[in-house]
C-alpha atoms as a PDB file:
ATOM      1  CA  UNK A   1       0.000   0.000   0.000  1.00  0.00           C
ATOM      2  CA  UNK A   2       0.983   3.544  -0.745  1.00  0.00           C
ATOM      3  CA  UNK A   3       0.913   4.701   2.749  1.00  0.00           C
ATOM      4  CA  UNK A   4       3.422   2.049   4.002  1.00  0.00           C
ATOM      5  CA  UNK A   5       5.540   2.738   1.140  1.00  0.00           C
ATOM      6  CA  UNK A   6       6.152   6.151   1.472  1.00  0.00           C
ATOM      7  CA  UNK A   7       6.502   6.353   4.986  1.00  0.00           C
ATOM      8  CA  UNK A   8       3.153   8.620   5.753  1.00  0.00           C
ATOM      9  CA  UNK A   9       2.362   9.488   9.291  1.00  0.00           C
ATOM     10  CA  UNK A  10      -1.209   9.756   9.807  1.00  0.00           C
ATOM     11  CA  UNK A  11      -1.649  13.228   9.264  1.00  0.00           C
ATOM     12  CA  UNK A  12       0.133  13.262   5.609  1.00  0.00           C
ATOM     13  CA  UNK A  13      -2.144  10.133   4.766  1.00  0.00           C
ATOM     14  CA  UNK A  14      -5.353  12.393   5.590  1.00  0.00           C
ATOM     15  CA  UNK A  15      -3.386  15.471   4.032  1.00  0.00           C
ATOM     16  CA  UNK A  16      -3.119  12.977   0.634  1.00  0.00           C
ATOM     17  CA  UNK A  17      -6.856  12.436   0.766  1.00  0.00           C
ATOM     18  CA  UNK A  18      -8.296  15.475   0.915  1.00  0.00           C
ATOM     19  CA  UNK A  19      -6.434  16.852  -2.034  1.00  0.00           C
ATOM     20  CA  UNK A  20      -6.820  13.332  -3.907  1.00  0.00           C
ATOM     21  CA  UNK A  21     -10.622  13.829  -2.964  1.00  0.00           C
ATOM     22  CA  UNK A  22     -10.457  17.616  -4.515  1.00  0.00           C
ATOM     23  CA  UNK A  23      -8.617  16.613  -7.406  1.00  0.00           C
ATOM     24  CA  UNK A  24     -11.457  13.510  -7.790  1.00  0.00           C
ATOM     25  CA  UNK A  25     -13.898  16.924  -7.442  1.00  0.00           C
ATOM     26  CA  UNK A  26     -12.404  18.946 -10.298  1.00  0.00           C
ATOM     27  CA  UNK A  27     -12.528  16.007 -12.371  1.00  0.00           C
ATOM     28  CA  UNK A  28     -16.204  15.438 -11.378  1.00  0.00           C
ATOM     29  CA  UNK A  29     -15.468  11.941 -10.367  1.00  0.00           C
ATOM     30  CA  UNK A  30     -17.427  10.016  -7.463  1.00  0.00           C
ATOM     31  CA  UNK A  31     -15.404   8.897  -5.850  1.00  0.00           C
ATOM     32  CA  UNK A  32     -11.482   8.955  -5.234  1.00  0.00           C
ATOM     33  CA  UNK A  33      -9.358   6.377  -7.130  1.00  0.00           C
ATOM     34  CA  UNK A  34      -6.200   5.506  -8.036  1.00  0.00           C
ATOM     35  CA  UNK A  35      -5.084   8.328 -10.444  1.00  0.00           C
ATOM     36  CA  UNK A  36      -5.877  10.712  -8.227  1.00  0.00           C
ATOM     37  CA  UNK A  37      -3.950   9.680  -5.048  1.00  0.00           C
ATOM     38  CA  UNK A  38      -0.672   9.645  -7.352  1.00  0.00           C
ATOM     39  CA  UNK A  39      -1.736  12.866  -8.559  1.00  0.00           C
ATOM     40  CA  UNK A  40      -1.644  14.261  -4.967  1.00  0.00           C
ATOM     41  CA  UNK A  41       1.395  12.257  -4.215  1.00  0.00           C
ATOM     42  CA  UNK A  42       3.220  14.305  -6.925  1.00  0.00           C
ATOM     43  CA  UNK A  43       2.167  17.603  -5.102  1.00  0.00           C
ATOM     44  CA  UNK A  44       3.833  16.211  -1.951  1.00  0.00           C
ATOM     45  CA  UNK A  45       7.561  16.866  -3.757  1.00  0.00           C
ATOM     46  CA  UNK A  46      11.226  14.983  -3.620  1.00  0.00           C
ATOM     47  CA  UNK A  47      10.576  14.527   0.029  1.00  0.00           C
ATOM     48  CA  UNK A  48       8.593  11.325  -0.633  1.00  0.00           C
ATOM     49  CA  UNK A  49      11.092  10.035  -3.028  1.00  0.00           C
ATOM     50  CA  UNK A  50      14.065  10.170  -0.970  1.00  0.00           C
ATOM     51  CA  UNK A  51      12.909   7.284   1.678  1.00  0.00           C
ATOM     52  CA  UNK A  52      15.012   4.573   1.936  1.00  0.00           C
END
């Protein structure tokens, strides 16, 4: 899972949500799927990409 992989305390794994779930909203979607959780994982920056 995403959350495990990156590291996320629980706070940046809500923080992902809500602008997955906004992105989901500008693209009039339902509901929140995968797409847009890696879209909001790209607004999150290097910081994510530099776990070990």
């Amino acid at each position: 899972m995403w959350v495990v992989h990156f590291a996320l305390s629980a706070h940046s794994y809500h923080r992902i949500l809500k602008v997955a779930r906004t992105i989901a909203d500008l693209t009039e979607s339902e509901g929140v799927n995968a797409t847009h959780v890696a879209e909001a994982l790209q607004y999150r920056g290097e910081d994510l990409l530099n776990t070990s």
